[in-house]
C-alpha atoms as a PDB file:
ATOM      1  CA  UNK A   1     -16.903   7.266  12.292  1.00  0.00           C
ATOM      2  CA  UNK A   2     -16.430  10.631  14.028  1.00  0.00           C
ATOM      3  CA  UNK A   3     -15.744  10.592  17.355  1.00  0.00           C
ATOM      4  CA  UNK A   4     -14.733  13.497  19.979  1.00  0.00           C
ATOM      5  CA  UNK A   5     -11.444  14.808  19.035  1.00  0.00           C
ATOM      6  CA  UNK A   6      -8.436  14.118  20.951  1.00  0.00           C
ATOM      7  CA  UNK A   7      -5.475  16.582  20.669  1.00  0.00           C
ATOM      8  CA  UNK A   8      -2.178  15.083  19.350  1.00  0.00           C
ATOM      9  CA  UNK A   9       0.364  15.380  21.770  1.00  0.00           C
ATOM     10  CA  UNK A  10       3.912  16.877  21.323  1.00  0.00           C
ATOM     11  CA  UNK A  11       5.517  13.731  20.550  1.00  0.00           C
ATOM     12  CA  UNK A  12       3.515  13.541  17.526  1.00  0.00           C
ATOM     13  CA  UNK A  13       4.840  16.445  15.211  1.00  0.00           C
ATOM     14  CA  UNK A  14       6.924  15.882  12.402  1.00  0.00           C
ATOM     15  CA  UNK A  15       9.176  18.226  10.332  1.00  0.00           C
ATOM     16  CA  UNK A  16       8.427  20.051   7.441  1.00  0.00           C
ATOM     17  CA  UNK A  17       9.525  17.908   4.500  1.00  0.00           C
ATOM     18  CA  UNK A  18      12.293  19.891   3.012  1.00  0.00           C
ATOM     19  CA  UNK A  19      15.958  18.713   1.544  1.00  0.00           C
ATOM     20  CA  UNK A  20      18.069  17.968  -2.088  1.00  0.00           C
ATOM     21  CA  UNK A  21      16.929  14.160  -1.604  1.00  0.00           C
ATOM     22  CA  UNK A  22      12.983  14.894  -1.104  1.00  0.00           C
ATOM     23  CA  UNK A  23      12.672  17.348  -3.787  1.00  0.00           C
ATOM     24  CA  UNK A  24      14.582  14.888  -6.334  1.00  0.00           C
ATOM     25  CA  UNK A  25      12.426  11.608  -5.039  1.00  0.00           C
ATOM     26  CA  UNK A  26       8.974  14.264  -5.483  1.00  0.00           C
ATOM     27  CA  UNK A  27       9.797  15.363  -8.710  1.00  0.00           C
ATOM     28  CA  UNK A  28      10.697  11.617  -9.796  1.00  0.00           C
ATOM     29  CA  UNK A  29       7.165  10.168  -8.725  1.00  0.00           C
ATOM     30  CA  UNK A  30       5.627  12.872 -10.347  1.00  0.00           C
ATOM     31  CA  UNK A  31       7.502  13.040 -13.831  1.00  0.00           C
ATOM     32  CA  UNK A  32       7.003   8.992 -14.085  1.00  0.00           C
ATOM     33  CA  UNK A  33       4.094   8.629 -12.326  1.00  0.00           C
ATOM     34  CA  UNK A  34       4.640   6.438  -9.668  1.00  0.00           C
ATOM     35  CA  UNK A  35       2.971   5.403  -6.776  1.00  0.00           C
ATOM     36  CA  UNK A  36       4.282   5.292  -3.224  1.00  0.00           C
ATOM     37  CA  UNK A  37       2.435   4.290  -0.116  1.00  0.00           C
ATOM     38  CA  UNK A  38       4.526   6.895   1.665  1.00  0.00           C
ATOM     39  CA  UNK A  39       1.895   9.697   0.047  1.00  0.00           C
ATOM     40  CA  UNK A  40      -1.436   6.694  -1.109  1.00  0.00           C
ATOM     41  CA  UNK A  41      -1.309   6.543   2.997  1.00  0.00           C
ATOM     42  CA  UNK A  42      -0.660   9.718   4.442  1.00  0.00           C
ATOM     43  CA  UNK A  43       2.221   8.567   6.172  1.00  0.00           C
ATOM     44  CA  UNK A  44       3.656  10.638   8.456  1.00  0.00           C
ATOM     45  CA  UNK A  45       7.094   9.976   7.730  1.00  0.00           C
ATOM     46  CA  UNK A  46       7.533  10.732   4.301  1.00  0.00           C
ATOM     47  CA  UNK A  47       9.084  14.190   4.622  1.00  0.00           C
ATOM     48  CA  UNK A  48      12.055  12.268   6.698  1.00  0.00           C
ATOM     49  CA  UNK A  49      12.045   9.048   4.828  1.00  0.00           C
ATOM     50  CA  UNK A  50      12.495  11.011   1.659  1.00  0.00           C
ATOM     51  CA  UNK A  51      14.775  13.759   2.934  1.00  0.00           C
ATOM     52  CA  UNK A  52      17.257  10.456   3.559  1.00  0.00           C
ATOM     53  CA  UNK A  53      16.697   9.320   0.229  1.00  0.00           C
ATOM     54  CA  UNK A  54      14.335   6.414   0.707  1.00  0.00           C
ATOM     55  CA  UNK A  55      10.547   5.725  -0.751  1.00  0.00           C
ATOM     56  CA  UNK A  56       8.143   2.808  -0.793  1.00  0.00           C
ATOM     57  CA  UNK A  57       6.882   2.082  -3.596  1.00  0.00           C
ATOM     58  CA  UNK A  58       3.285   0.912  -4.503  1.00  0.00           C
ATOM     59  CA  UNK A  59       2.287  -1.321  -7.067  1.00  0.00           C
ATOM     60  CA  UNK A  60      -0.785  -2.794  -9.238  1.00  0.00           C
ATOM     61  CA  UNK A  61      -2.313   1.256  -8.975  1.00  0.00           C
ATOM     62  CA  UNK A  62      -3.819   3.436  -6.238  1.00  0.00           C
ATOM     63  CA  UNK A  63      -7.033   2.131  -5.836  1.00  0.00           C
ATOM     64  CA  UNK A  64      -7.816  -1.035  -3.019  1.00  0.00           C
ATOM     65  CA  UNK A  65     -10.453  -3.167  -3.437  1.00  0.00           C
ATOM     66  CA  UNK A  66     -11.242  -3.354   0.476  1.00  0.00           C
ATOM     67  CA  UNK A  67     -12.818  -1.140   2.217  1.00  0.00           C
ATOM     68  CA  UNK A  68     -10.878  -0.643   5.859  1.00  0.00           C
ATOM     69  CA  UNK A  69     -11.891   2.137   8.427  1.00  0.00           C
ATOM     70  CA  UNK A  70      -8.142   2.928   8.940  1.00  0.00           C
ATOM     71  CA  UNK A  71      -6.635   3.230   5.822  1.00  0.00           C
ATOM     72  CA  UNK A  72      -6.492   6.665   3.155  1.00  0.00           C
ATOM     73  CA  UNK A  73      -6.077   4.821   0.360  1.00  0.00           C
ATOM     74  CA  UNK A  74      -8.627   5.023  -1.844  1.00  0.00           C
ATOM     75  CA  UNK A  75     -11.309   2.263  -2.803  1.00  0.00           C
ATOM     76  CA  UNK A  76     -13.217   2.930  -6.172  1.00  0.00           C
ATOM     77  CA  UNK A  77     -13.097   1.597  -9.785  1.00  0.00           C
ATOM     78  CA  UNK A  78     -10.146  -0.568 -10.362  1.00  0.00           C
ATOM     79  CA  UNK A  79      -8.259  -0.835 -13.675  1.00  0.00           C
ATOM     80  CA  UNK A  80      -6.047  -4.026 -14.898  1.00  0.00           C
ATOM     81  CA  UNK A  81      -2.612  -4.390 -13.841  1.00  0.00           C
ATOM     82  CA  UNK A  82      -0.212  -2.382 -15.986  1.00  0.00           C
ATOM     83  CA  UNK A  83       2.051  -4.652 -17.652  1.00  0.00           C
ATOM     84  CA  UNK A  84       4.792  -1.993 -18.108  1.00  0.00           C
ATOM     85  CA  UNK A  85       4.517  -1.105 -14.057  1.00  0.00           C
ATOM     86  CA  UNK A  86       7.319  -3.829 -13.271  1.00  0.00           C
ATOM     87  CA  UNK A  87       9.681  -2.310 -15.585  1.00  0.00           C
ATOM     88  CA  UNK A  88       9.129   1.382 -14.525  1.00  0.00           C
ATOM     89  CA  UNK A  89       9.215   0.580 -10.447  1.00  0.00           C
ATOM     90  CA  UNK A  90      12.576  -1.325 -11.027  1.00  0.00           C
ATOM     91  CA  UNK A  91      14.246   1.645 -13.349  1.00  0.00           C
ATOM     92  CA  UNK A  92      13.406   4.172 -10.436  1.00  0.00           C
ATOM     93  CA  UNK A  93      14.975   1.716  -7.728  1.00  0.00           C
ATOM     94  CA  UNK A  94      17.886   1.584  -9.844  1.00  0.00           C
ATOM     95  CA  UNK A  95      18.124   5.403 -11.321  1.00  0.00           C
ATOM     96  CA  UNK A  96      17.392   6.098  -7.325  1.00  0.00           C
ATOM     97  CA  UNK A  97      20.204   4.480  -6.096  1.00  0.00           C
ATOM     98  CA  UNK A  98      18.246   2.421  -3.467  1.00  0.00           C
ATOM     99  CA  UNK A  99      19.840  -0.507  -1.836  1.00  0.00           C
ATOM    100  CA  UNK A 100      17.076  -1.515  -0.207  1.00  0.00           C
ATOM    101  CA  UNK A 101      13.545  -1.742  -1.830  1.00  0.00           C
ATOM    102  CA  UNK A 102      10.278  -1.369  -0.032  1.00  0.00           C
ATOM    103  CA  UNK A 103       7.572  -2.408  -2.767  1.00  0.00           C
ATOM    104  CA  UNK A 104       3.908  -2.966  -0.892  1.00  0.00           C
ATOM    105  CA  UNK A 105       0.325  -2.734  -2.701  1.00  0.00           C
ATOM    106  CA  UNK A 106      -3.175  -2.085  -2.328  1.00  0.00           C
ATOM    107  CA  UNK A 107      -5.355  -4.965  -1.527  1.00  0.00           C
ATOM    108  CA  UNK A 108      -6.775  -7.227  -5.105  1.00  0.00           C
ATOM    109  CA  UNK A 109      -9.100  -9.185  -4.407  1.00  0.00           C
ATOM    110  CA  UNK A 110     -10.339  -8.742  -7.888  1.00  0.00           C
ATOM    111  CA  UNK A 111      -7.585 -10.781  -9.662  1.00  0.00           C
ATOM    112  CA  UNK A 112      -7.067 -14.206  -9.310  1.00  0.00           C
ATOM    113  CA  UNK A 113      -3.650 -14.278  -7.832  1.00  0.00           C
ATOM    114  CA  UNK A 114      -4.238 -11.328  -5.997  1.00  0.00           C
ATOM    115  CA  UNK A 115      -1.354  -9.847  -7.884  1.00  0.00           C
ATOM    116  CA  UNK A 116       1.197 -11.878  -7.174  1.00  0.00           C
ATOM    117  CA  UNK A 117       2.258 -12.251 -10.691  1.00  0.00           C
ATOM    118  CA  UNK A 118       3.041  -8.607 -10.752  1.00  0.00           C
ATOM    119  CA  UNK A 119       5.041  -8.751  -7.796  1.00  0.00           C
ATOM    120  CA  UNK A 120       6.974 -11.646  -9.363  1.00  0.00           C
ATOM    121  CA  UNK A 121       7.912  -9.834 -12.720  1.00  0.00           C
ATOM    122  CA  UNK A 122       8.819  -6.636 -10.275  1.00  0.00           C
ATOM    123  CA  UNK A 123      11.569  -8.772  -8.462  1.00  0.00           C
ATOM    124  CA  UNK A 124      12.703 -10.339 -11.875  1.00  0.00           C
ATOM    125  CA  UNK A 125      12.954  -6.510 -13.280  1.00  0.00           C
ATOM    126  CA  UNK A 126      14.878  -5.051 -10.530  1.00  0.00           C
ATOM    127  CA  UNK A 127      17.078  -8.466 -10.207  1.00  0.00           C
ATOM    128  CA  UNK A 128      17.675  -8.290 -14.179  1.00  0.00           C
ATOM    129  CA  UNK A 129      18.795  -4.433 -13.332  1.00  0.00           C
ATOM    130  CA  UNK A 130      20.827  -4.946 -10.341  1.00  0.00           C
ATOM    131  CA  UNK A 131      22.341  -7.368  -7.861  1.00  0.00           C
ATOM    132  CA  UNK A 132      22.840  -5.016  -5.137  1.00  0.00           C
ATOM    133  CA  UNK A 133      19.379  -4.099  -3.634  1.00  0.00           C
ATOM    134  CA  UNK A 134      17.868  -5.931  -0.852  1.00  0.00           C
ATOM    135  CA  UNK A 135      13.756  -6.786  -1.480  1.00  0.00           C
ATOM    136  CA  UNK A 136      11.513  -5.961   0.878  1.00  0.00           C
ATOM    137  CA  UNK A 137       7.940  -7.253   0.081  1.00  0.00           C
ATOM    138  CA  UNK A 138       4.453  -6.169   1.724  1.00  0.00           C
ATOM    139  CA  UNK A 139       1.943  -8.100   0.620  1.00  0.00           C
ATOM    140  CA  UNK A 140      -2.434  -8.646   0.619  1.00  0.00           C
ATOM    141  CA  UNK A 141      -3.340 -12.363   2.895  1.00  0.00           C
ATOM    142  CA  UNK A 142      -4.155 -13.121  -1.414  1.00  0.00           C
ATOM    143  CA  UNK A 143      -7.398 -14.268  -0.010  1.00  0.00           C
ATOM    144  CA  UNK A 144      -5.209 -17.231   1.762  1.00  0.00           C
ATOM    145  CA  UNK A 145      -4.225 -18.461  -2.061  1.00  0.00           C
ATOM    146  CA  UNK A 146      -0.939 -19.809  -1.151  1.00  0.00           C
ATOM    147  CA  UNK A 147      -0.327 -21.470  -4.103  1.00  0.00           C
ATOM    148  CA  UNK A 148      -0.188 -17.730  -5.647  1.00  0.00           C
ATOM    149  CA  UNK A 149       2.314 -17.190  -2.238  1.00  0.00           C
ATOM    150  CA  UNK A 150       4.187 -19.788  -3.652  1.00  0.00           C
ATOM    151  CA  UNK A 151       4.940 -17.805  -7.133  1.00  0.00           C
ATOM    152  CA  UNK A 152       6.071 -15.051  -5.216  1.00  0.00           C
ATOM    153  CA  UNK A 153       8.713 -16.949  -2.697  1.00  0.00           C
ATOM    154  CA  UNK A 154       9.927 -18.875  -5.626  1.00  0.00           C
ATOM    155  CA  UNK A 155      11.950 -15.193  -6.370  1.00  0.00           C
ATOM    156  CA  UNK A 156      13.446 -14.960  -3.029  1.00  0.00           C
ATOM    157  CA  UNK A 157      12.752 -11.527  -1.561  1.00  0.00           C
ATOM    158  CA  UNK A 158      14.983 -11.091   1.122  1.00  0.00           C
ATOM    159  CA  UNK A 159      12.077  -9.662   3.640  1.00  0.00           C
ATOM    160  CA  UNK A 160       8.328 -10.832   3.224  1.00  0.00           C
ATOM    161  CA  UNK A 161       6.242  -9.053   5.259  1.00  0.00           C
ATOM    162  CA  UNK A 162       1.957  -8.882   6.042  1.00  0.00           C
ATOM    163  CA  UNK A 163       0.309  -6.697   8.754  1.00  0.00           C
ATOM    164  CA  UNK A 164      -2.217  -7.573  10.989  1.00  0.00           C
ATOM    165  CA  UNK A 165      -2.719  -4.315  11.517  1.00  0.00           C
ATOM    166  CA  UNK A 166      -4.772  -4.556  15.169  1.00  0.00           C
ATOM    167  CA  UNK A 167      -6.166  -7.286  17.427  1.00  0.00           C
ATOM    168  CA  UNK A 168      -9.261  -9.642  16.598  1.00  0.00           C
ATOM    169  CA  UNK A 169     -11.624  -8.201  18.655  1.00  0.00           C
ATOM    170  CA  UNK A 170     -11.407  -4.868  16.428  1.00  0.00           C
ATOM    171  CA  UNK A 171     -11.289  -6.357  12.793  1.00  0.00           C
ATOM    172  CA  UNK A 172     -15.158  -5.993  12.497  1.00  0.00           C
ATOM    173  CA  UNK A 173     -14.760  -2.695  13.072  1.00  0.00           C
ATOM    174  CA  UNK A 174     -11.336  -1.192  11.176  1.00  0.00           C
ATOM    175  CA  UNK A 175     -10.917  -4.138   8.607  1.00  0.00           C
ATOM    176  CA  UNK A 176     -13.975  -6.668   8.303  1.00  0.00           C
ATOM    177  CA  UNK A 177     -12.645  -8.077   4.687  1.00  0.00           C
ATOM    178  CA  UNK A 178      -9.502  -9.446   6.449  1.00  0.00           C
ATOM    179  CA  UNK A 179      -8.886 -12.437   8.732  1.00  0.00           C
ATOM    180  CA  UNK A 180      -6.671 -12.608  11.570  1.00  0.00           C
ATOM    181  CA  UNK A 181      -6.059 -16.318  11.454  1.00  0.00           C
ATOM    182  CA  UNK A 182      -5.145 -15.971   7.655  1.00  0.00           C
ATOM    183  CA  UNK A 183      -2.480 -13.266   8.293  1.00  0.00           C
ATOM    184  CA  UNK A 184      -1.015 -15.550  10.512  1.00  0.00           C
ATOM    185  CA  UNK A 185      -0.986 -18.632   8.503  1.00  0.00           C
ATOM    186  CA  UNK A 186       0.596 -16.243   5.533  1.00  0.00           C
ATOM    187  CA  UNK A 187       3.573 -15.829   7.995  1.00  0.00           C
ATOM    188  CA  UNK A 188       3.808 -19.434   8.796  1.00  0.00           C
ATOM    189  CA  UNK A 189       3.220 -20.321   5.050  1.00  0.00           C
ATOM    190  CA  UNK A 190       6.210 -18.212   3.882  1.00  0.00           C
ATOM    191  CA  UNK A 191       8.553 -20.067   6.949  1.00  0.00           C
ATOM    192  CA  UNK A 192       7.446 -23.047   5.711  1.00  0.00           C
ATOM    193  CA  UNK A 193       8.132 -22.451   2.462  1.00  0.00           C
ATOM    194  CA  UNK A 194      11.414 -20.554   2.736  1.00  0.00           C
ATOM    195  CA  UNK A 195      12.847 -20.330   6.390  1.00  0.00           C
ATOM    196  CA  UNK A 196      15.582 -18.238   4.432  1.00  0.00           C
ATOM    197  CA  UNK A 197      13.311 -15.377   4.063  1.00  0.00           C
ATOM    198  CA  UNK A 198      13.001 -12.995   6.659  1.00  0.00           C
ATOM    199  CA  UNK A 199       9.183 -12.654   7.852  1.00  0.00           C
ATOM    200  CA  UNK A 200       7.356  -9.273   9.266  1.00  0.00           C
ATOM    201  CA  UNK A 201       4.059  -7.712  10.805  1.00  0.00           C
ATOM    202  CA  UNK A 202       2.726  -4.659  12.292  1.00  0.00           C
ATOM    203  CA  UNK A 203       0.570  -3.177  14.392  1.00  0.00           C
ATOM    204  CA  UNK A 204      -1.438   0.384  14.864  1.00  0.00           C
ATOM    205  CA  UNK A 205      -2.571   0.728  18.264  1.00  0.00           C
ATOM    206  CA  UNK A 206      -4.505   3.842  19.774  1.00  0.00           C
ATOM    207  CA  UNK A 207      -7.903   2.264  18.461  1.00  0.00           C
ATOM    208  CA  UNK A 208      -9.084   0.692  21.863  1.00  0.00           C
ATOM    209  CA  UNK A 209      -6.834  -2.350  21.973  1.00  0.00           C
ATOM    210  CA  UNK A 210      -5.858  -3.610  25.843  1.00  0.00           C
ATOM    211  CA  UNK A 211      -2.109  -3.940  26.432  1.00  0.00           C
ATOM    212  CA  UNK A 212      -3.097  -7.572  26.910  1.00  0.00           C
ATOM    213  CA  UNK A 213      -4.653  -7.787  23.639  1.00  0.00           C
ATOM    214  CA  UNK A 214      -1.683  -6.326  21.881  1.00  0.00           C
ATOM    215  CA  UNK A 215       0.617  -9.087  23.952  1.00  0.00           C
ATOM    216  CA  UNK A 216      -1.687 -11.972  22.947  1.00  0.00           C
ATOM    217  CA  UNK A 217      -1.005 -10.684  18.990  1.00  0.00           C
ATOM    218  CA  UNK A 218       2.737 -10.811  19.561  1.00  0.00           C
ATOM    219  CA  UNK A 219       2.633 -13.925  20.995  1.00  0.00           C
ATOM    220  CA  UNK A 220       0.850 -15.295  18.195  1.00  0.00           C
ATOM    221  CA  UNK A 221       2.873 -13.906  15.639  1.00  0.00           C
ATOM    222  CA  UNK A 222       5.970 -15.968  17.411  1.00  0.00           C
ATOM    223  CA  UNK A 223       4.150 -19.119  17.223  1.00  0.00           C
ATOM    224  CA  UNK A 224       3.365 -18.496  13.846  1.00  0.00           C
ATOM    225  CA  UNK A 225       7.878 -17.602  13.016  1.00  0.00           C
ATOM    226  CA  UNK A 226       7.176 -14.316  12.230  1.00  0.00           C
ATOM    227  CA  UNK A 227      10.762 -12.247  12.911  1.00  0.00           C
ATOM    228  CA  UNK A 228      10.606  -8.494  12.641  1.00  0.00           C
ATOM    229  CA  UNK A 229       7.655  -6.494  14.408  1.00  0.00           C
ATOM    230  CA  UNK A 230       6.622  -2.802  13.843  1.00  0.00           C
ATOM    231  CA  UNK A 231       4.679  -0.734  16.363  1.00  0.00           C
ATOM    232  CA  UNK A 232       3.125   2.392  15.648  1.00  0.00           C
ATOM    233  CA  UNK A 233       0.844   5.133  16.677  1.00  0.00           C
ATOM    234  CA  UNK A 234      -2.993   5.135  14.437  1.00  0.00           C
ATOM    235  CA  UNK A 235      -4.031   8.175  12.936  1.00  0.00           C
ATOM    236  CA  UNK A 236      -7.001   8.776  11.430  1.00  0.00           C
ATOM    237  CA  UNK A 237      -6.871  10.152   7.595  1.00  0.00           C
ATOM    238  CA  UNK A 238      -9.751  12.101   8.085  1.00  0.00           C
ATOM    239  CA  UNK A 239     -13.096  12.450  10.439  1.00  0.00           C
ATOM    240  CA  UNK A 240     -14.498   9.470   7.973  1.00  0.00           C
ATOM    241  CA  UNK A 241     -12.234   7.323   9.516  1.00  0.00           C
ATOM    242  CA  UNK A 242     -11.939   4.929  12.338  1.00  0.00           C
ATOM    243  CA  UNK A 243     -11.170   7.237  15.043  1.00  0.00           C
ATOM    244  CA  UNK A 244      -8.475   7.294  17.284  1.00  0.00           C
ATOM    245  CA  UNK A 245      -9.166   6.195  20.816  1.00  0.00           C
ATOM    246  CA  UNK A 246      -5.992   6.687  22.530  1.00  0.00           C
ATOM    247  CA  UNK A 247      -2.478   8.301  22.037  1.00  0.00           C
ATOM    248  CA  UNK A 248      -0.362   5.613  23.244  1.00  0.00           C
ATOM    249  CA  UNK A 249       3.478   7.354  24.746  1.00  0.00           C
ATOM    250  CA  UNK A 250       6.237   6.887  23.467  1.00  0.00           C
ATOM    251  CA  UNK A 251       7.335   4.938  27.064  1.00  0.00           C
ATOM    252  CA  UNK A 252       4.840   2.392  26.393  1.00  0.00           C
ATOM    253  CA  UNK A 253       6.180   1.635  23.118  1.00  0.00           C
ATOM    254  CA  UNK A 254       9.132   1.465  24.604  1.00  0.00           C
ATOM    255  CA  UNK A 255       8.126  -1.444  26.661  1.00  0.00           C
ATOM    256  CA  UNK A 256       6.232  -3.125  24.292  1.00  0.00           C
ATOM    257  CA  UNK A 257       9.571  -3.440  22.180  1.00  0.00           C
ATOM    258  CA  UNK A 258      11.514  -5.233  25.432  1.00  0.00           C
ATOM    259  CA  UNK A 259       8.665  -7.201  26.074  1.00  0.00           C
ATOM    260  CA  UNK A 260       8.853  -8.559  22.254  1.00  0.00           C
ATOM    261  CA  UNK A 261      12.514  -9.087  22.340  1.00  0.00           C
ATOM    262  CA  UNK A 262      11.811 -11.185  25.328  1.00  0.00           C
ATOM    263  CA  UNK A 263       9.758 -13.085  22.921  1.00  0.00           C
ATOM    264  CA  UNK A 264      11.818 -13.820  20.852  1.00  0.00           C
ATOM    265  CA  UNK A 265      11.751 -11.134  18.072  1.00  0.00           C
ATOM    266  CA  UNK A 266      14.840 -10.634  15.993  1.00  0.00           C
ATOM    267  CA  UNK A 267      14.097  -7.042  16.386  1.00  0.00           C
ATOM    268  CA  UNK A 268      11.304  -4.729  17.453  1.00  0.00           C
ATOM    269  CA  UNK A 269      10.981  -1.303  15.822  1.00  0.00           C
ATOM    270  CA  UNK A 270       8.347   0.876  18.380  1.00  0.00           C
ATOM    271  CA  UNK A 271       7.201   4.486  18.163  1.00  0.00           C
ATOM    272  CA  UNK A 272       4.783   7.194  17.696  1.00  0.00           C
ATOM    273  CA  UNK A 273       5.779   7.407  13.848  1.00  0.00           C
ATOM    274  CA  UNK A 274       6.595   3.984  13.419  1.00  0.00           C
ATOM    275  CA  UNK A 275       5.285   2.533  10.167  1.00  0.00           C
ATOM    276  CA  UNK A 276       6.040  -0.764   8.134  1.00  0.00           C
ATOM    277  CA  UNK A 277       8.308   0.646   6.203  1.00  0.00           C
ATOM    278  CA  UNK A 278      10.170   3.237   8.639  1.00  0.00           C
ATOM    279  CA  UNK A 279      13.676   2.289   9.235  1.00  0.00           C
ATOM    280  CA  UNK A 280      13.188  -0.969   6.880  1.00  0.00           C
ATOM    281  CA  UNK A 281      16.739  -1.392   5.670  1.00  0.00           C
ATOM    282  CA  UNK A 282      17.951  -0.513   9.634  1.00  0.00           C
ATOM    283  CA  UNK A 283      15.518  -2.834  11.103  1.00  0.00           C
ATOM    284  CA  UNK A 284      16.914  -5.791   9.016  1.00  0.00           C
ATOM    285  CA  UNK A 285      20.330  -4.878   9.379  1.00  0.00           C
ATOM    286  CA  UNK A 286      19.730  -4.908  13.282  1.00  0.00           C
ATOM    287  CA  UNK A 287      18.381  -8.343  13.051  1.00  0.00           C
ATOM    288  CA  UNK A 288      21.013  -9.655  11.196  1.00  0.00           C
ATOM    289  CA  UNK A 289      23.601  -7.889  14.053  1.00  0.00           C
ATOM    290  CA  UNK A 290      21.679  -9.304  16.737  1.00  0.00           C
ATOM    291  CA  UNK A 291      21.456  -5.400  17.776  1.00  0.00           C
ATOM    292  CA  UNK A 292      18.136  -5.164  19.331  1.00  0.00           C
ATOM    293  CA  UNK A 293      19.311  -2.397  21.341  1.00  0.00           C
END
């Protein structure tokens, strides 16, 4: 996967984490043990995510059962879902104050549901605990077992939300256990379902998409009634990785956000540091506003 190094431009850097509300979230996951995708995934904007008091947590362990060229979370032996993880993720939503929840997972295609039973006794924890904290779900495709979607919609989250993570023409090459058309009918599966919950999908780009690829992908994500969109910049975890192609300015972004509006988005969050999770509880309130500003 190594490829000739391109410099990161300026645009790129991020602040040292630092702050009361980082150190308290760090010392939380640690002392409890919790896993967040915000350090599972290297993400670049967990210093300011958790110096504004706000975390994603990750459920059914650390280890993914897929094997994709982008990601830095690990693949390896996996171990049974722990039955008191539910329990413990909702107490540190709660004891954290959070009033909006960003729970995502690694990828099981190992168990029969794909985990959505542990996703369903999460939202019944933190609903048992609380009434005031929005859920914000992102999911596995579940190997397109939509009767196990079904379990999981039946608790309402308020967001539901999938990646495709790139365009077709590169799955073979940064994700070759997923399908595009079966992120796509997840979206359309969850409207179906439930038009009352909100749907969402993202995008890296900088791995050798066209910007008529990454149109075509919006596009299709409209026909298929999914609502919120996230753009960001890929970067590679390490030299192991897919490699990144191109650093794609923050300008371009830019457009690609009024181009989806013109789509028909509810809202379009696009950036250099953009992630799935970045701004979650802003990007729904936007949509709700109509503020796609």
């Amino acid at each position: 996967m190594q490829d000739n190094y391109i410099r990161k431009p300026e645009w790129l850097k991020v602040k040292f984490p630092a702050g009361e509300n980082y150190t308290r979230i760090d010392r939380y996951h640690r002392l409890h043990g919790l896993h967040s995708v915000c350090r599972s995934a290297a993400c670049p904007n967990q210093g300011e995510c958790w110096s504004q008091g706000t975390a994603t947590f990750m459920i059914l362990g650390s280890i993914c059962s897929r094997h994709c060229h982008f990601c830095n979370v690990a693949s390896g032996q996996l171990a049974p879902p722990d039955p008191a993880e539910p329990a413990n993720v909702a107490k540190a939503i709660v004891e954290l104050e959070l009033k909006h929840a960003v729970i995502t997972t690694v990828t099981r295609d190992d168990l029969a549901d794909g985990g959505a039973s542990q996703f369903v006794s999460l939202i019944r924890e933190i609903r048992q605990r609380t009434d005031d904290c929005r859920i914000e779900l992102l999911i596995s495709d579940l190997q397109g077992n939509w009767a196990a979607l079904a379990e999981i919609l039946a608790e309402h989250p308020d967001i539901l939300g999938h990646n495709v993570e790139t365009v077709p023409r590169l799955y073979a090459l940064v994700r070759p256990e997923a399908e595009y058309s079966r992120s796509l009918e997840l979206l359309a599966e969850v409207h179906r379902v439930d038009p009352a919950i909100v749907t969402k999908s993202g995008l890296m780009l900088g791995m050798g998409e066209t910007e008529d690829e990454v149109l075509q992908v919006m596009a299709d994500l409209r026909q298929h009634h999914c609502q919120l969109l996230t753009l960001g910049q890929y970067l590679t975890p390490t030299r192991h990785h897919y490699p990144v192609k191109r650093y794609v300015t923050p300008e371009e972004f830019d457009a690609y956000a009024v181009k989806g509006l013109a789509m028909g988005f509810d809202h379009v969050e696009a950036g250099p540091l953009v992630r799935s999770s970045y701004h979650a509880e802003e990007q729904y309130d936007a949509s709700r506003r109509g503020d796609n500003g």
